[in-house]
Protein backbone atom coordinates (compact mmCIF):
# COMPACT_ATOMS: atom_id res chain seq x y z
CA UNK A 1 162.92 108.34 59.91
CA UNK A 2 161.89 105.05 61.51
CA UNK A 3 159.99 107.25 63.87
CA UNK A 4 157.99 109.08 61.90
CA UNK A 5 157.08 105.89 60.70
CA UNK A 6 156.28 104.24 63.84
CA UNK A 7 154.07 107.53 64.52
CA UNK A 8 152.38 106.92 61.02
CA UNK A 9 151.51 103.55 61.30
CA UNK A 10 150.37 103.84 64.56
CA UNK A 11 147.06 106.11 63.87
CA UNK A 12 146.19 102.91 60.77
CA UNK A 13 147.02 99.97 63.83
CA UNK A 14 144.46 101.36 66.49
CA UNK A 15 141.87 102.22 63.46
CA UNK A 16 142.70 98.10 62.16
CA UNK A 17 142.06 96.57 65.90
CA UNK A 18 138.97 98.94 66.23
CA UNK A 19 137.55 97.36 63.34
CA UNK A 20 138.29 93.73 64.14
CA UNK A 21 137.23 94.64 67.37
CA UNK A 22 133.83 95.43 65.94
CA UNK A 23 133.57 92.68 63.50
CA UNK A 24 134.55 90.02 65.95
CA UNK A 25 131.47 91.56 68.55
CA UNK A 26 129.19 91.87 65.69
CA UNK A 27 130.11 88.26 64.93
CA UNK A 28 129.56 87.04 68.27
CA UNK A 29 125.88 88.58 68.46
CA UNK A 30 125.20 87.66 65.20
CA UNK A 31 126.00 84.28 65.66
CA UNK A 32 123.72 84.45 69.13
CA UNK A 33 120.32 85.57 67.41
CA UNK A 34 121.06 83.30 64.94
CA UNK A 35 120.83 80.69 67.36
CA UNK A 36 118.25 81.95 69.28
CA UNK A 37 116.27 82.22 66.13
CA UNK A 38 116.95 78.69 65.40
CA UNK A 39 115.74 77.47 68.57
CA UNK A 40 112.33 79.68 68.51
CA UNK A 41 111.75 78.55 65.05
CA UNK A 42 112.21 74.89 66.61
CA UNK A 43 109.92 75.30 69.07
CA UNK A 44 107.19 77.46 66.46
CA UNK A 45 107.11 74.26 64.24
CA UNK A 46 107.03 71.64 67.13
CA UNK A 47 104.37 73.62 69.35
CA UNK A 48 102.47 75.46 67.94
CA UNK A 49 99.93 72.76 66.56
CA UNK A 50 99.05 72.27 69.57
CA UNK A 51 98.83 75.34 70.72
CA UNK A 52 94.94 76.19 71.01
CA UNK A 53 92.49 76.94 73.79
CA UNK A 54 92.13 73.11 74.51
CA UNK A 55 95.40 73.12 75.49
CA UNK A 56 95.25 76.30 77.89
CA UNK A 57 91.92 75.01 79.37
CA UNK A 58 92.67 71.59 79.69
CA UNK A 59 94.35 69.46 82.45
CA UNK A 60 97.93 67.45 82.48
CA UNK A 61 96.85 63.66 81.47
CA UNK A 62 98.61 60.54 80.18
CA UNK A 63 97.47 60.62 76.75
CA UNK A 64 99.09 63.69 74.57
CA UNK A 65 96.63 63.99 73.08
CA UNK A 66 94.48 65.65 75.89
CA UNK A 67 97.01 66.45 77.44
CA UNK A 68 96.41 70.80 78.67
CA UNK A 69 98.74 73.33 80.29
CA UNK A 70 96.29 74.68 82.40
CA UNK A 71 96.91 73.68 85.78
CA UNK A 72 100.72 74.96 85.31
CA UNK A 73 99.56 78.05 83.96
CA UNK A 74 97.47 79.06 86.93
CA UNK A 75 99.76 77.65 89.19
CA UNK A 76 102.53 79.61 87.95
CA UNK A 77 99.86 82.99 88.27
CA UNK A 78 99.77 82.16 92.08
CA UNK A 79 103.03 82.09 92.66
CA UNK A 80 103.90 84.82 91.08
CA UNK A 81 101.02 86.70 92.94
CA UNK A 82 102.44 85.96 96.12
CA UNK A 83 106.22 86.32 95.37
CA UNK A 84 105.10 90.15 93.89
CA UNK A 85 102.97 90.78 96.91
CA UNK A 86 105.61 90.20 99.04
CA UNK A 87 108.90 91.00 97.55
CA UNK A 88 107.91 94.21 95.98
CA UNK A 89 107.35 96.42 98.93
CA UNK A 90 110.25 94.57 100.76
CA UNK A 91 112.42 95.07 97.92
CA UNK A 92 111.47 99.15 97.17
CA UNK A 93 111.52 99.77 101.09
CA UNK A 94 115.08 98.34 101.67
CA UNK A 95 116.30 100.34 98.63
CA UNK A 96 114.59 103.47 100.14
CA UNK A 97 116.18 102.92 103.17
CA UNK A 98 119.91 101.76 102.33
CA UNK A 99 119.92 104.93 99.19
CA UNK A 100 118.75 107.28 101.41
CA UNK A 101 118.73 106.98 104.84
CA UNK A 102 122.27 106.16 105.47
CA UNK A 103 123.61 106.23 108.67
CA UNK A 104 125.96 108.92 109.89
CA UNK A 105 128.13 107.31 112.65
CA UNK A 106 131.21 105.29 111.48
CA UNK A 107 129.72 102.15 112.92
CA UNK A 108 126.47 102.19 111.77
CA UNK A 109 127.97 103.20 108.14
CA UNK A 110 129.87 100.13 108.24
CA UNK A 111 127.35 98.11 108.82
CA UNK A 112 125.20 99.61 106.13
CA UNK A 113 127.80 99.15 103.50
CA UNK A 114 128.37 95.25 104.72
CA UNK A 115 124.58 94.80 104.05
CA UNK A 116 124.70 96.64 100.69
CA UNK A 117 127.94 94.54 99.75
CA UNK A 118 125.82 91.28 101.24
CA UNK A 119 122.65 92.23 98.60
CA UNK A 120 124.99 92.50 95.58
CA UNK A 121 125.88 89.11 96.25
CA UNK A 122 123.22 87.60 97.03
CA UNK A 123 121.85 88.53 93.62
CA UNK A 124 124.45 86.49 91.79
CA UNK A 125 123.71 83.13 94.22
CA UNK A 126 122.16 80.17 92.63
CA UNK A 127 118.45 80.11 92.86
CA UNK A 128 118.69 76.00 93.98
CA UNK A 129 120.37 77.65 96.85
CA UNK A 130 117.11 79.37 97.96
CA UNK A 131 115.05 76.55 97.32
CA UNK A 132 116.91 74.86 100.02
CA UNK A 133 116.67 78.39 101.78
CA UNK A 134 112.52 77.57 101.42
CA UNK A 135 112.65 74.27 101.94
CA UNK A 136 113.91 74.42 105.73
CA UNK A 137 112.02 77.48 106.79
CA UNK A 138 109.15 77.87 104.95
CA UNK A 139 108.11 74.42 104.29
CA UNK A 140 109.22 72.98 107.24
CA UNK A 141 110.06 75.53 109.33
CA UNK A 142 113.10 74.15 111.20
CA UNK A 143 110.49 71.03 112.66
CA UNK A 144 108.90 72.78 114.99
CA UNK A 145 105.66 71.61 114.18
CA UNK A 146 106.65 68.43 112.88
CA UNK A 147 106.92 67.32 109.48
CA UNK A 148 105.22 68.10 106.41
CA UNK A 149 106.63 65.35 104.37
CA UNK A 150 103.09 64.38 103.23
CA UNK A 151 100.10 66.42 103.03
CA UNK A 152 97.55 66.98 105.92
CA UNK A 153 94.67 65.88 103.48
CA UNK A 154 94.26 64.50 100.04
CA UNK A 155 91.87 66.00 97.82
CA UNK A 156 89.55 63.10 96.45
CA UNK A 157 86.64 63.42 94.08
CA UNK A 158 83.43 62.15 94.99
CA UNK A 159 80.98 60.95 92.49
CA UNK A 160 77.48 60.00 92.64
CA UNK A 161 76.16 57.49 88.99
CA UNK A 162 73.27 56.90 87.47
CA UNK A 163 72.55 53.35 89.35
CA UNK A 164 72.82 55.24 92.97
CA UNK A 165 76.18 54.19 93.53
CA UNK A 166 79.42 56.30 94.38
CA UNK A 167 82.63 56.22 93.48
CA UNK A 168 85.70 58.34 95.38
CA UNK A 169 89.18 58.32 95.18
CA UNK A 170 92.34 60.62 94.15
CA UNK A 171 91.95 62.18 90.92
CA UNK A 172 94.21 60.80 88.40
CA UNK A 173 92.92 61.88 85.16
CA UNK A 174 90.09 63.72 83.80
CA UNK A 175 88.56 64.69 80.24
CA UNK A 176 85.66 65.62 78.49
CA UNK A 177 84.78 61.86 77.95
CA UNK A 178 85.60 60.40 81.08
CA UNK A 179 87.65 60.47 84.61
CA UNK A 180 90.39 58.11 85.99
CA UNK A 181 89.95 57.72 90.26
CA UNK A 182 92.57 55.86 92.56
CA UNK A 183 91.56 54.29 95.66
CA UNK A 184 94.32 52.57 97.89
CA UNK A 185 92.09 49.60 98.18
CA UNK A 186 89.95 49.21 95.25
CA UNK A 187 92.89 50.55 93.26
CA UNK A 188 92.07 52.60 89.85
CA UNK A 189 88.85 52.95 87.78
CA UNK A 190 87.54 54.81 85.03
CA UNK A 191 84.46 56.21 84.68
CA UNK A 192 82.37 57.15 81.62
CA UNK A 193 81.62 61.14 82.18
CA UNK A 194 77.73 60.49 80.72
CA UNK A 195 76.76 58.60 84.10
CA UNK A 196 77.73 60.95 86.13
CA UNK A 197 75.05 62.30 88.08
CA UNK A 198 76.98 64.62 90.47
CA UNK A 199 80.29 65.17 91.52
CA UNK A 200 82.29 66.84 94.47
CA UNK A 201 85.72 67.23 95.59
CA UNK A 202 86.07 65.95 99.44
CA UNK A 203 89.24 65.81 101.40
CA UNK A 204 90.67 62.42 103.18
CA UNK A 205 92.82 62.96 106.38
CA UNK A 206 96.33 61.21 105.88
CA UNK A 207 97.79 59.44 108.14
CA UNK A 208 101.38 58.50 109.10
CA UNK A 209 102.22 56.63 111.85
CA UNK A 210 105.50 54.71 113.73
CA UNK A 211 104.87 51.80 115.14
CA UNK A 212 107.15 49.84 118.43
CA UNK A 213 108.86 47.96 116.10
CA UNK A 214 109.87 50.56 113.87
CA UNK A 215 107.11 49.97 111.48
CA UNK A 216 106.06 52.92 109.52
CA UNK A 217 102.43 53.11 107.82
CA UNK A 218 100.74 56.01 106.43
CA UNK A 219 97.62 56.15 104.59
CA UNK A 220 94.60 58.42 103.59
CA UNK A 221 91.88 55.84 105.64
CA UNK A 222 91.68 54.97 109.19
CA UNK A 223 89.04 53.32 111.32
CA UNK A 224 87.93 51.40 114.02
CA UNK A 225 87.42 47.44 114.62
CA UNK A 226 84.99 46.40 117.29
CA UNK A 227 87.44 45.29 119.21
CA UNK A 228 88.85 48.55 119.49
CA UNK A 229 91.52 47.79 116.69
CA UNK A 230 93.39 50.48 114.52
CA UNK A 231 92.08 49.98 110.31
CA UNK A 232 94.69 51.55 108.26
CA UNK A 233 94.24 51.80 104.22
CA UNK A 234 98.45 52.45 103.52
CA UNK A 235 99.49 53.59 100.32
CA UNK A 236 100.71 50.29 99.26
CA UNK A 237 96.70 49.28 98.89
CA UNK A 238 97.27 46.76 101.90
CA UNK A 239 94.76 47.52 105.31
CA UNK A 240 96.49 46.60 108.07
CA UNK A 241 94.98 45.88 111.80
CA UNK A 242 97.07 47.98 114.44
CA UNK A 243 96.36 48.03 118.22
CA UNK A 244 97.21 51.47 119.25
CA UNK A 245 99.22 50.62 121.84
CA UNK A 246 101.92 49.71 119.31
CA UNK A 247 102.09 53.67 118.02
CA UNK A 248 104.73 55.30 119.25
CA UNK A 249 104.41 58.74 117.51
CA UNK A 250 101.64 60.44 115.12
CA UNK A 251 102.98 62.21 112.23
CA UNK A 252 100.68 65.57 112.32
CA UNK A 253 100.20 65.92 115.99
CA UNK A 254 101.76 69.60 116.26
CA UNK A 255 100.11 70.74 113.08
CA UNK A 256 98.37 73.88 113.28
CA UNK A 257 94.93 74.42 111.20
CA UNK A 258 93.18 77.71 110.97
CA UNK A 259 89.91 76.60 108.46
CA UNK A 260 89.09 74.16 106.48
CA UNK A 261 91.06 72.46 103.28
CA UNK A 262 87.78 73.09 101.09
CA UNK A 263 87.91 76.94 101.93
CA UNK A 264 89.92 79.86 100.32
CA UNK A 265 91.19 81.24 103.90
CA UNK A 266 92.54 78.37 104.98
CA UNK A 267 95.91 78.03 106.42
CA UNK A 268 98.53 75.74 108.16
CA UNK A 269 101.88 75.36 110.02
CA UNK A 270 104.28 73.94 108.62
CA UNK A 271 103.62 75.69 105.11
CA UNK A 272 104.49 72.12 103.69
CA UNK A 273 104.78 71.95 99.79
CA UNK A 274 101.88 74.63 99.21
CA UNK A 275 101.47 77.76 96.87
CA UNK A 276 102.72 80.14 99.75
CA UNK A 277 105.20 78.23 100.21
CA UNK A 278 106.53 78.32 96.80
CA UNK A 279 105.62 82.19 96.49
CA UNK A 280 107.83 83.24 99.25
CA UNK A 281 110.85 81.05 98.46
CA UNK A 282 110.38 82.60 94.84
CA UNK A 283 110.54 85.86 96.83
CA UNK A 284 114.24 85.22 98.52
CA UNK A 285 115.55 84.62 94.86
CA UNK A 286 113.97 88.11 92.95
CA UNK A 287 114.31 90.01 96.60
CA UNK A 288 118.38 90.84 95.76
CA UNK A 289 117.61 91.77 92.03
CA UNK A 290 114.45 94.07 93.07
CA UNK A 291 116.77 95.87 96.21
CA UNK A 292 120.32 96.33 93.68
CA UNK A 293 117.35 98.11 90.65
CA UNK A 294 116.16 99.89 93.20
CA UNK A 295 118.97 101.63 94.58
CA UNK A 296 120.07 102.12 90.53
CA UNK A 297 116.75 104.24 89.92
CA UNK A 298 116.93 106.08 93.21
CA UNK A 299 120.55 106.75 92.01
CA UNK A 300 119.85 108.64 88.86
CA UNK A 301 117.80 110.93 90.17
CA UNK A 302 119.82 114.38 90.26
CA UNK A 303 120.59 115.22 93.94
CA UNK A 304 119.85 118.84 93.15
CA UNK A 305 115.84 118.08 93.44
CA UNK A 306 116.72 116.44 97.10
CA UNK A 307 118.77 119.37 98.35
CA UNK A 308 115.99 122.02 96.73
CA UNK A 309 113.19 119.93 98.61
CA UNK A 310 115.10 119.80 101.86
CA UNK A 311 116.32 123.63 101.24
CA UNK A 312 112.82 124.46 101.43
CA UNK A 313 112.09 122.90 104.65
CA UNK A 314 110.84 119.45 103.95
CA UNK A 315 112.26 116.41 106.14
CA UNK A 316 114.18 113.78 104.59
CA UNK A 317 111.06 111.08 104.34
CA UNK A 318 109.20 114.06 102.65
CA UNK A 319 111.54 114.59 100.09
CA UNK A 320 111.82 111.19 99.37
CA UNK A 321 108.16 110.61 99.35
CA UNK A 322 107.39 113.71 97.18
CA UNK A 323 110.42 114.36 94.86
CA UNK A 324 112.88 111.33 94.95
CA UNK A 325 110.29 108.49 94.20
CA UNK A 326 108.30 109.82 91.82
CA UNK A 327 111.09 110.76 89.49
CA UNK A 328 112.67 107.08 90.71
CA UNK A 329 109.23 105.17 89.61
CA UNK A 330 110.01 104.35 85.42
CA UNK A 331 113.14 102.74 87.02
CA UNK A 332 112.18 101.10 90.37
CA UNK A 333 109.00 99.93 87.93
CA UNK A 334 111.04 98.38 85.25
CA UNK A 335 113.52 96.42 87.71
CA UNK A 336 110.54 95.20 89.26
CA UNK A 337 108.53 93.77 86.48
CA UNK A 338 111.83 92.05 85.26
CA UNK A 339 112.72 90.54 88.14
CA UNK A 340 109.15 89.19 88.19
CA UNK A 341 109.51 87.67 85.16
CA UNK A 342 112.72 86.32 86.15
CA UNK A 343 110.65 84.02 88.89
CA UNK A 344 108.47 83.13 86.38
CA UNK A 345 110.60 81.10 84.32
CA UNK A 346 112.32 79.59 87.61
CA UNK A 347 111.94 75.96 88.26
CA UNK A 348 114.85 74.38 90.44
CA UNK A 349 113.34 76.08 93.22
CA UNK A 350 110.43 74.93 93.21
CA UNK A 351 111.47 71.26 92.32
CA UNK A 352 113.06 71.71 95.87
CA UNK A 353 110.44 73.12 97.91
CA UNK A 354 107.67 70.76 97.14
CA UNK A 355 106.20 72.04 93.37
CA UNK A 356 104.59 69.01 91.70
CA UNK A 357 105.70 67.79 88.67
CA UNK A 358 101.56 66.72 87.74
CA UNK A 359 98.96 68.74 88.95
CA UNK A 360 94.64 68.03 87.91
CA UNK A 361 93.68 71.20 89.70
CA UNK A 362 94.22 74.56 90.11
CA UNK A 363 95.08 75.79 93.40
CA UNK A 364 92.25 76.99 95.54
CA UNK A 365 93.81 78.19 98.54
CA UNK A 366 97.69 79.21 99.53
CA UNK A 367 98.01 75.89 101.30
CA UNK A 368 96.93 73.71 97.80
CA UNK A 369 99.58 71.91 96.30
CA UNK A 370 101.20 73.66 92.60
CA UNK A 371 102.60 72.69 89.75
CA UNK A 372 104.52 75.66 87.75
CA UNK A 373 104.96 76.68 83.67
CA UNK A 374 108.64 75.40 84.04
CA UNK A 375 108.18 71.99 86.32
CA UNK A 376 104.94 70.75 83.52
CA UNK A 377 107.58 71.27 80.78
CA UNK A 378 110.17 69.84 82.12
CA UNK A 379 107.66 66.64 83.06
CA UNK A 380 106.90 66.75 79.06
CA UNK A 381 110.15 67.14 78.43
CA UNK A 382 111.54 64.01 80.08
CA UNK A 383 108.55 61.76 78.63
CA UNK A 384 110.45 59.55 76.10
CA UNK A 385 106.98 59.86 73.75
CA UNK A 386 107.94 62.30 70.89
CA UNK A 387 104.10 63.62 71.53
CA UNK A 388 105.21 64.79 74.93
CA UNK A 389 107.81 66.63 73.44
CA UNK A 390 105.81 68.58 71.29
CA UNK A 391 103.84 69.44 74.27
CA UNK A 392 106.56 70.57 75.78
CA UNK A 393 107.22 73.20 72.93
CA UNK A 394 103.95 74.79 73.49
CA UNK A 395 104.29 75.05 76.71
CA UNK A 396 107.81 77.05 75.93
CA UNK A 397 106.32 79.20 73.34
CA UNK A 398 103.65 80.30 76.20
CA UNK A 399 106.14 80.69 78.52
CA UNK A 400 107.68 82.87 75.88
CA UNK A 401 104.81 84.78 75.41
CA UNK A 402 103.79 85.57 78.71
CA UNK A 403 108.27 86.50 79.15
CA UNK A 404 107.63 89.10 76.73
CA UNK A 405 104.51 90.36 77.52
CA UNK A 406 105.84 91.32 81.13
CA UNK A 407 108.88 92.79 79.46
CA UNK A 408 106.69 95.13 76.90
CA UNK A 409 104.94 95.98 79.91
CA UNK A 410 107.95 97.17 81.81
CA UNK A 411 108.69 99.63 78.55
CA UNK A 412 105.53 100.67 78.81
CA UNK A 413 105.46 101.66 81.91
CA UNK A 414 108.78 103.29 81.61
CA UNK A 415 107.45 105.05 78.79
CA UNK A 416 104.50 106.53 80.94
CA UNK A 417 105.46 107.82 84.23
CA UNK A 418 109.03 109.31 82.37
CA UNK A 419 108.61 112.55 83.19
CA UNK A 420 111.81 114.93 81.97
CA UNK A 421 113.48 116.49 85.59
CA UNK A 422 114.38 119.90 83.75
């Protein structure tokens, strides 16, 4: 009797924890999008007054209210250019080549599975983990040609007023009304935009040297007494007389230059804090995620279309290359375009590899220093000014925005080369 009912109880139990089972995961995600809806309403009401074409054509400056996004947001378009460029043929090749070219001896399997078990972790790694990754060889590439701890050049702007006199020095704000130069002697002035007459950016070696007693200097100016003495402007807006027989060692003497700073194909060893730079360490951390989607697309296609292609004389690479990847390209597509979006939104990486935190220009060459979407909101973000916080949520909701828009465009394009395989 007590059996039948144990047995009759049993089928009511499992149908009981099924449905707390349910409520208890529909309580959990409805408890999430509440809280995600909390925190994009948060960020609607705080941001999105500012949030206007000012804003995305304007550059970073001290007062809020002029304050614009726009060097971060073109920034962030170069390095994701670069990262892309690089990491998505890398990426689809080595998932070509680990799905389906593997290896038939026993010691070249093993090896193939060790790097396939080596990629699947890699994806799960910390991306601060590749910034230090970039940091040592791309930016300075293990010292062997020297350090890049300061740039080879400084960018200055040059400016010519209505009285014939110029002004130059490093840019440290601009607007509509008027600009803010730096130099390390005269120290800062602003100048009223009407008497401008002309204006043009020039670029200042830097310096860095070590004296015999240990002495380091480093500055944007150098020169020549008539006594054959060293004139160095330092950053410290002191000029100090050197004789050069008290430098021991010059900063940037194993630098290598191909062009010129002012030109788009310019370039430089050691990368030092630049756009390329930032691109390619951007590329270690999507590289994993691109490879394991990949392999996941190339997976799902049915093996029957490989073994009709090769059945009807085609080689492996022409199977692949006419049946496997065009059936694999909604997937390999959409793992792509996420991961990119992934490295948009990154910013420990970059904090390590050199991105600046304040940029007033956008980059003109892959050797220009960055700033990035995430590193200008997190400067905003740390500003104790409520203003700068506000700032901060428009630059989150365009984050946001550009987020989705890459991830509507990966459904998209799922959407359009889906074929059906039957």
């Amino acid at each position: 009797m007590s059996g039948s009912n144990g047995r009759s109880r049993s089928p009511r139990l499992r149908r009981w924890r099924d449905r707390a089972f349910l409520i208890l995961c529909a309580s959990i995600a409805g408890v999430s999008m509440f809280v995600l809806a909390w925190l994009i309403g948060e960020m609607v009401s705080q941001g999105v007054a500012h949030l206007d074409r000012d804003f995305l054509t304007s550059y970073p400056s001290r007062r809020a209210a002029s304050a614009g996004f726009k060097s971060a947001l073109w920034g962030s378009v170069w390095l994701v250019c670069v990262c892309a460029a690089v990491a998505l043929p890398l990426g689809v090749a080595a998932a070509v080549f680990l799905e389906e070219f593997a290896p038939q001896r026993r010691t070249w399997r093993a090896m193939h599975s060790f790097a396939g078990l080596n990629i699947s972790n890699l994806a799960g790694v910390p991306s601060i983990v590749y910034g230090i990754i970039g940091l040592t060889v791309f930016v300075r590439m293990f010292g062997l040609f020297g350090s890049p701890n300061l740039s080879m050049y400084d960018q200055w702007e040059r400016v010519r007023l209505q009285d014939g006199t110029h002004a130059a020095g490093r840019l440290v704000e601009q607007s509509d009304q008027s600009l803010v130069l730096e130099h390390p002697r005269d120290g800062v002035r602003s100048i009223v935009s009407a008497a401008i007459t002309s204006r043009d950016s020039i670029h200042i070696r830097r310096h860095k040297l070590e004296l015999s007693s240990g002495r380091r200097l480093a500055g944007p100016h150098i020169g020549r007494t008539s006594e054959g003495l060293l004139e160095l402007d330092t950053d410290d807006r002191e000029r100090v007389v050197i004789d050069p027989a008290e430098v021991v060692s010059y900063e940037y003497s194993r630098v290598l230059t191909i062009g010129h700073p002012d030109s788009f194909f310019y370039f430089r060893l050691p990368l030092g804090g630049s756009v390329l730079a930032g691109g390619l360490t951007l590329m270690l951390v999507i590289l994993p995620i691109i490879i394991i989607a990949c392999r996941e697309a190339l997976r799902a296609v049915p093996s029957s279309l490989r073994e009709g292609s090769l059945a009807l004389g085609a080689t492996r690479w022409q199977s692949v290359r006419r049946m496997v990847l065009p059936a694999a390209i909604p997937g390999i597509m959409t793992g792509c375009i996420l991961a990119v979006s992934r490295a948009i939104g990154e910013a420990a990486p970059l904090l390590v590899v050199g991105g600046l935190l304040v940029v007033f220009a956008v980059p003109q060459n892959l050797m220009d220093d960055f700033s990035a979407m995430p590193l200008q909101i997190f400067n905003w973000a740390g500003r104790p000014q409520e203003d700068f916080h506000r700032l901060a949520a428009s630059g989150i909701l365009v984050l946001l925005m550009v987020l989705v828009a890459f991830n509507m465009l990966a459904i998209v394009i799922r959407q359009w080369f889906h074929k059906p395989l039957t």
